[in-house]
C-alpha atoms as a PDB file:
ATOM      1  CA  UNK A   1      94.018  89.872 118.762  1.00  0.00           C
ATOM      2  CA  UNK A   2      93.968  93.957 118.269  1.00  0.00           C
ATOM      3  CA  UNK A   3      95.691  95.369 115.730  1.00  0.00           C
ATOM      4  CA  UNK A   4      99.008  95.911 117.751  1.00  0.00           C
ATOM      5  CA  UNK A   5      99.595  92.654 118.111  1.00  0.00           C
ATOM      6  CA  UNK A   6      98.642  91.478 114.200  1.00  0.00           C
ATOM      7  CA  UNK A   7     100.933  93.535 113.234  1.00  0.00           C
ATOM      8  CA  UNK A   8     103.378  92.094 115.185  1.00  0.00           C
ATOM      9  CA  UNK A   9     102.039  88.396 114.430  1.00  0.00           C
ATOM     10  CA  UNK A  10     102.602  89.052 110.360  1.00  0.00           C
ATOM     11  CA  UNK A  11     106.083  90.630 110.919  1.00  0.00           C
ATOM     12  CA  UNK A  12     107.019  87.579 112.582  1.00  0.00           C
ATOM     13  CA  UNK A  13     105.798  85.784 109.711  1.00  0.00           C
ATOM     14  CA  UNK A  14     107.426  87.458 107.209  1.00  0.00           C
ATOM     15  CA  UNK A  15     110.876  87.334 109.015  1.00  0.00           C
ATOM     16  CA  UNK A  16     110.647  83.418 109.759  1.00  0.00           C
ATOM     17  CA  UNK A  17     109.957  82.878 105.549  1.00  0.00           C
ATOM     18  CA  UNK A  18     113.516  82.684 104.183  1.00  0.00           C
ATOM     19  CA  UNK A  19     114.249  85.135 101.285  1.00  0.00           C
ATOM     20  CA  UNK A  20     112.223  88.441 100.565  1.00  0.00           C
ATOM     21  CA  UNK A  21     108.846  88.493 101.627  1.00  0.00           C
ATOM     22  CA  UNK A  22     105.462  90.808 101.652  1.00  0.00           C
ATOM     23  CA  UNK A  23     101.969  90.416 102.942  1.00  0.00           C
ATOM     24  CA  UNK A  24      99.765  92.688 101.250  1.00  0.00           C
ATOM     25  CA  UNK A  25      96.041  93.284 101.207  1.00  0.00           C
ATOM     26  CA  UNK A  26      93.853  92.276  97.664  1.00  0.00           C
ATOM     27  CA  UNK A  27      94.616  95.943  97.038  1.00  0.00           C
ATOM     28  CA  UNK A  28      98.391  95.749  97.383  1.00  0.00           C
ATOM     29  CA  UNK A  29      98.285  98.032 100.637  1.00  0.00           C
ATOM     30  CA  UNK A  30     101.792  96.463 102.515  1.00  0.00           C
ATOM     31  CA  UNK A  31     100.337  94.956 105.881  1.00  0.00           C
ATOM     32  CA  UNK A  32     104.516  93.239 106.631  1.00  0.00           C
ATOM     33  CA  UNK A  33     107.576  92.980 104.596  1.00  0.00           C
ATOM     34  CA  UNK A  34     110.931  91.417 105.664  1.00  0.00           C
ATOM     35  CA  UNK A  35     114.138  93.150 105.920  1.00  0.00           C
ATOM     36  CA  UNK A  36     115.147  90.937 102.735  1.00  0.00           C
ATOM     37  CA  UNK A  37     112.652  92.423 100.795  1.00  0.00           C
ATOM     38  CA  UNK A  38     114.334  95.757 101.747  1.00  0.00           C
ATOM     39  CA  UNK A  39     117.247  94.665 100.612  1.00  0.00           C
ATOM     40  CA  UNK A  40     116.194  92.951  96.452  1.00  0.00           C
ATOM     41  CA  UNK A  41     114.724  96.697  96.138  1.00  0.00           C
ATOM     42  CA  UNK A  42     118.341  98.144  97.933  1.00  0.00           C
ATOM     43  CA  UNK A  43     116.060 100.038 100.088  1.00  0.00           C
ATOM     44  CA  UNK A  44     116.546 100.838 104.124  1.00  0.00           C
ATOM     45  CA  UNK A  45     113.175 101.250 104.201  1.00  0.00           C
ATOM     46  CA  UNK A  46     109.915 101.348 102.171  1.00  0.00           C
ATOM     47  CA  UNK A  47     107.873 104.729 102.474  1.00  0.00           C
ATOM     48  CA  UNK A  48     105.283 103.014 100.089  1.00  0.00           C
ATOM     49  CA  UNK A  49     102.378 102.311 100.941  1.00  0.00           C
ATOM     50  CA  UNK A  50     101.479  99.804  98.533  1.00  0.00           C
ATOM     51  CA  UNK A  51     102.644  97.848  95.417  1.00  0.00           C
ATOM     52  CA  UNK A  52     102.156  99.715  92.976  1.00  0.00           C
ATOM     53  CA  UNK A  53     104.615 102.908  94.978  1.00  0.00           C
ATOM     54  CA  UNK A  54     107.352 100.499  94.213  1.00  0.00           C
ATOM     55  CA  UNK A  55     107.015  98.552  91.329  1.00  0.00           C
ATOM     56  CA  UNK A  56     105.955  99.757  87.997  1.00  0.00           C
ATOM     57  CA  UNK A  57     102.877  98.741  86.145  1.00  0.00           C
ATOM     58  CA  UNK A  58     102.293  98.668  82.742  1.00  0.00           C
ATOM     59  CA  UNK A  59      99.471 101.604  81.540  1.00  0.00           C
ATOM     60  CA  UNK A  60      95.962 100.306  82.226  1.00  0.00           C
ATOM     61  CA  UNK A  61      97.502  97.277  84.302  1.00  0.00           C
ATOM     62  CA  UNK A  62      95.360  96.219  86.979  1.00  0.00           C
ATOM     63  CA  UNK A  63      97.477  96.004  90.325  1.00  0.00           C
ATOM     64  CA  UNK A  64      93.904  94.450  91.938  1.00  0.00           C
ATOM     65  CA  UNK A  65      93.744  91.943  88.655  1.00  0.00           C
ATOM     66  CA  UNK A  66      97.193  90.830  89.459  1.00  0.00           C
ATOM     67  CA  UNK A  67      96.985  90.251  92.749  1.00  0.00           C
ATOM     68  CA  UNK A  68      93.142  88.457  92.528  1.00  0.00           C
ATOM     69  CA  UNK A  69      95.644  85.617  90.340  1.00  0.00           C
ATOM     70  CA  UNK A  70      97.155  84.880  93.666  1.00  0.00           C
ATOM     71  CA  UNK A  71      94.327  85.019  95.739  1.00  0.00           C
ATOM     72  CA  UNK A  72      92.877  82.355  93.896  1.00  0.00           C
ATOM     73  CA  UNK A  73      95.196  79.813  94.980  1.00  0.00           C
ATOM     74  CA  UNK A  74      96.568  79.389  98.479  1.00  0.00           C
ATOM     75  CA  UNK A  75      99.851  77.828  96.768  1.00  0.00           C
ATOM     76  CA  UNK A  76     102.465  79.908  95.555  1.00  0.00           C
ATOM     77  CA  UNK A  77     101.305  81.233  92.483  1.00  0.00           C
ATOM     78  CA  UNK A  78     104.118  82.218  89.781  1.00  0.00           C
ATOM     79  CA  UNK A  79     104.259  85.723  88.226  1.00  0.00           C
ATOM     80  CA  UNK A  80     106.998  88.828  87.942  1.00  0.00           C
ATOM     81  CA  UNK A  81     107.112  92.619  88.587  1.00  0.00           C
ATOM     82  CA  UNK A  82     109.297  95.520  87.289  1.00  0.00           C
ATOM     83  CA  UNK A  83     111.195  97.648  89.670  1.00  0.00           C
ATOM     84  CA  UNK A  84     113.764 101.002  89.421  1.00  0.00           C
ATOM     85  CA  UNK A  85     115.642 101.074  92.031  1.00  0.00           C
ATOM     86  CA  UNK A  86     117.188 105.012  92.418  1.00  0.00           C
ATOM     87  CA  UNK A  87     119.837 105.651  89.811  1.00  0.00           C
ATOM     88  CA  UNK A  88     119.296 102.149  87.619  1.00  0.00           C
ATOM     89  CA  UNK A  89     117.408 100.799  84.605  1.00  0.00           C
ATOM     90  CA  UNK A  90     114.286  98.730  85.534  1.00  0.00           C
ATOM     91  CA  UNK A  91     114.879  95.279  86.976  1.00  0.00           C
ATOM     92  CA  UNK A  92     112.286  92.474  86.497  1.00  0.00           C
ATOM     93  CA  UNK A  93     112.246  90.575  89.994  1.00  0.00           C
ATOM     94  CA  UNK A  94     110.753  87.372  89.686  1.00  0.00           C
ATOM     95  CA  UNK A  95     107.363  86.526  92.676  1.00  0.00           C
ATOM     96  CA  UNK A  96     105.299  84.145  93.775  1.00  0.00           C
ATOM     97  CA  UNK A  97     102.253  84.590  95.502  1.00  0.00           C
ATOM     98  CA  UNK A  98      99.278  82.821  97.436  1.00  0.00           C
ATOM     99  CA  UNK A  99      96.364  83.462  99.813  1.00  0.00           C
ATOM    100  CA  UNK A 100      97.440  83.825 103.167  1.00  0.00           C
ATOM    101  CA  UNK A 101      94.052  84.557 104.661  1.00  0.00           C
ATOM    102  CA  UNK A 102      90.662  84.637 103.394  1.00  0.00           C
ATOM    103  CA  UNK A 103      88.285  87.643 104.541  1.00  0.00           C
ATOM    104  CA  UNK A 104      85.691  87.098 107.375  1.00  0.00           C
ATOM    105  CA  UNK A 105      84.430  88.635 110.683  1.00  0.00           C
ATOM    106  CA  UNK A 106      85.931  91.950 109.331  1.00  0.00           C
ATOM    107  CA  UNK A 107      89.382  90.491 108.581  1.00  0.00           C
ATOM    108  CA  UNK A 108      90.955  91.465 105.029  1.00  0.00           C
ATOM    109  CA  UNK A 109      92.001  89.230 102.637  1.00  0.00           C
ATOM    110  CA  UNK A 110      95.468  88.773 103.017  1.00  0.00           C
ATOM    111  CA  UNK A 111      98.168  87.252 100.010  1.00  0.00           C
ATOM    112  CA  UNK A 112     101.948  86.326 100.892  1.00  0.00           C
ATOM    113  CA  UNK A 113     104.409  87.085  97.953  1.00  0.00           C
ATOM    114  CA  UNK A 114     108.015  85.657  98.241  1.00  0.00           C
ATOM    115  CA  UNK A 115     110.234  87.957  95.762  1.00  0.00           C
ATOM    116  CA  UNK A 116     113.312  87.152  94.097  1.00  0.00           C
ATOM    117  CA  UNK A 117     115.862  88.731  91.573  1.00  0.00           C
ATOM    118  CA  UNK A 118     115.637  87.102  87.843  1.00  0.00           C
ATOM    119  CA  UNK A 119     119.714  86.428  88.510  1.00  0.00           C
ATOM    120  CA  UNK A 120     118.717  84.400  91.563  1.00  0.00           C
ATOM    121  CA  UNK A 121     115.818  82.841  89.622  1.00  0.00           C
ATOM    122  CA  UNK A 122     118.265  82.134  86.315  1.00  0.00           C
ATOM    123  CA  UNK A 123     121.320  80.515  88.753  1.00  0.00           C
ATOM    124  CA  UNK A 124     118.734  77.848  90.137  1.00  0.00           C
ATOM    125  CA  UNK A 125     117.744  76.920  86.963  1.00  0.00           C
ATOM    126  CA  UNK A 126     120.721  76.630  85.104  1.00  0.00           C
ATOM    127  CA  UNK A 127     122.466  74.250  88.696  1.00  0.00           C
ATOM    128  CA  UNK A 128     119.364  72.339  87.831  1.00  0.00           C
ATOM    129  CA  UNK A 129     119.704  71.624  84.429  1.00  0.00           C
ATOM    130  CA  UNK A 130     123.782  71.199  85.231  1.00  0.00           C
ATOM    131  CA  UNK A 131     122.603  68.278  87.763  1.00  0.00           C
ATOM    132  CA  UNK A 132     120.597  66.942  85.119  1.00  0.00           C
ATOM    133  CA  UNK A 133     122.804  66.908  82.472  1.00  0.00           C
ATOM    134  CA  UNK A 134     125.414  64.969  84.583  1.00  0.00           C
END
């Protein structure tokens, strides 16, 4: 497969996962994000080229240690990120993340990370405990 059509492999992927979705490299560099993922940041389009050009990280946080957390697991790993979108205060949006591909034969490692807003996050679990409560 050349690189043309990888691309166009992972932003199939990424469309076909429901919700707001990114595969990154173990450095954060974007390799595919879905047009929902766009949309949490209320972007048209991303001209970052990596995680940390969108979301902030605290002083001396380690974008690589954060992302090596969900390369150790190839199920979806919980964890959150802070965002400003243009003209706002920061906004925590809630992730999870997993290994999508291992590296080998001069492929990189690869992690999927499906975003959401803590709103979204907060509604689920409060219908939850409703359901459970009834």
């Amino acid at each position: 497969m050349n690189a043309s059509d990888e691309g166009r492999h992972w932003k199939r992927l990424v469309e076909l996962v429901p919700g707001a979705c990114a595969i990154v490299t173990i450095t954060g560099e974007f390799v595919s994000a879905s047009r929902s993922f766009f949309r949490l940041l209320e972007r048209s389009d991303v001209h970052a080229k990596s995680l940390s050009d969108v979301f902030l990280f605290a002083e001396g946080e380690d974008v690589g240690a954060f992302l090596r957390g969900f390369a150790s697991s190839s199920t979806l790993t919980p964890g959150s990120l802070t965002v400003v979108v243009e003209g706002e205060e920061e906004r925590c949006i809630k992730c999870r993340g997993g290994l999508l591909q291992a590296s080998g034969a001069g492929a990189p490692v690869l992690l999927m990370i499906h975003f959401e807003s803590r709103e979204k996050a907060v509604e689920k679990f409060a219908a939850l405990d409703e359901k459970l409560t009834q």
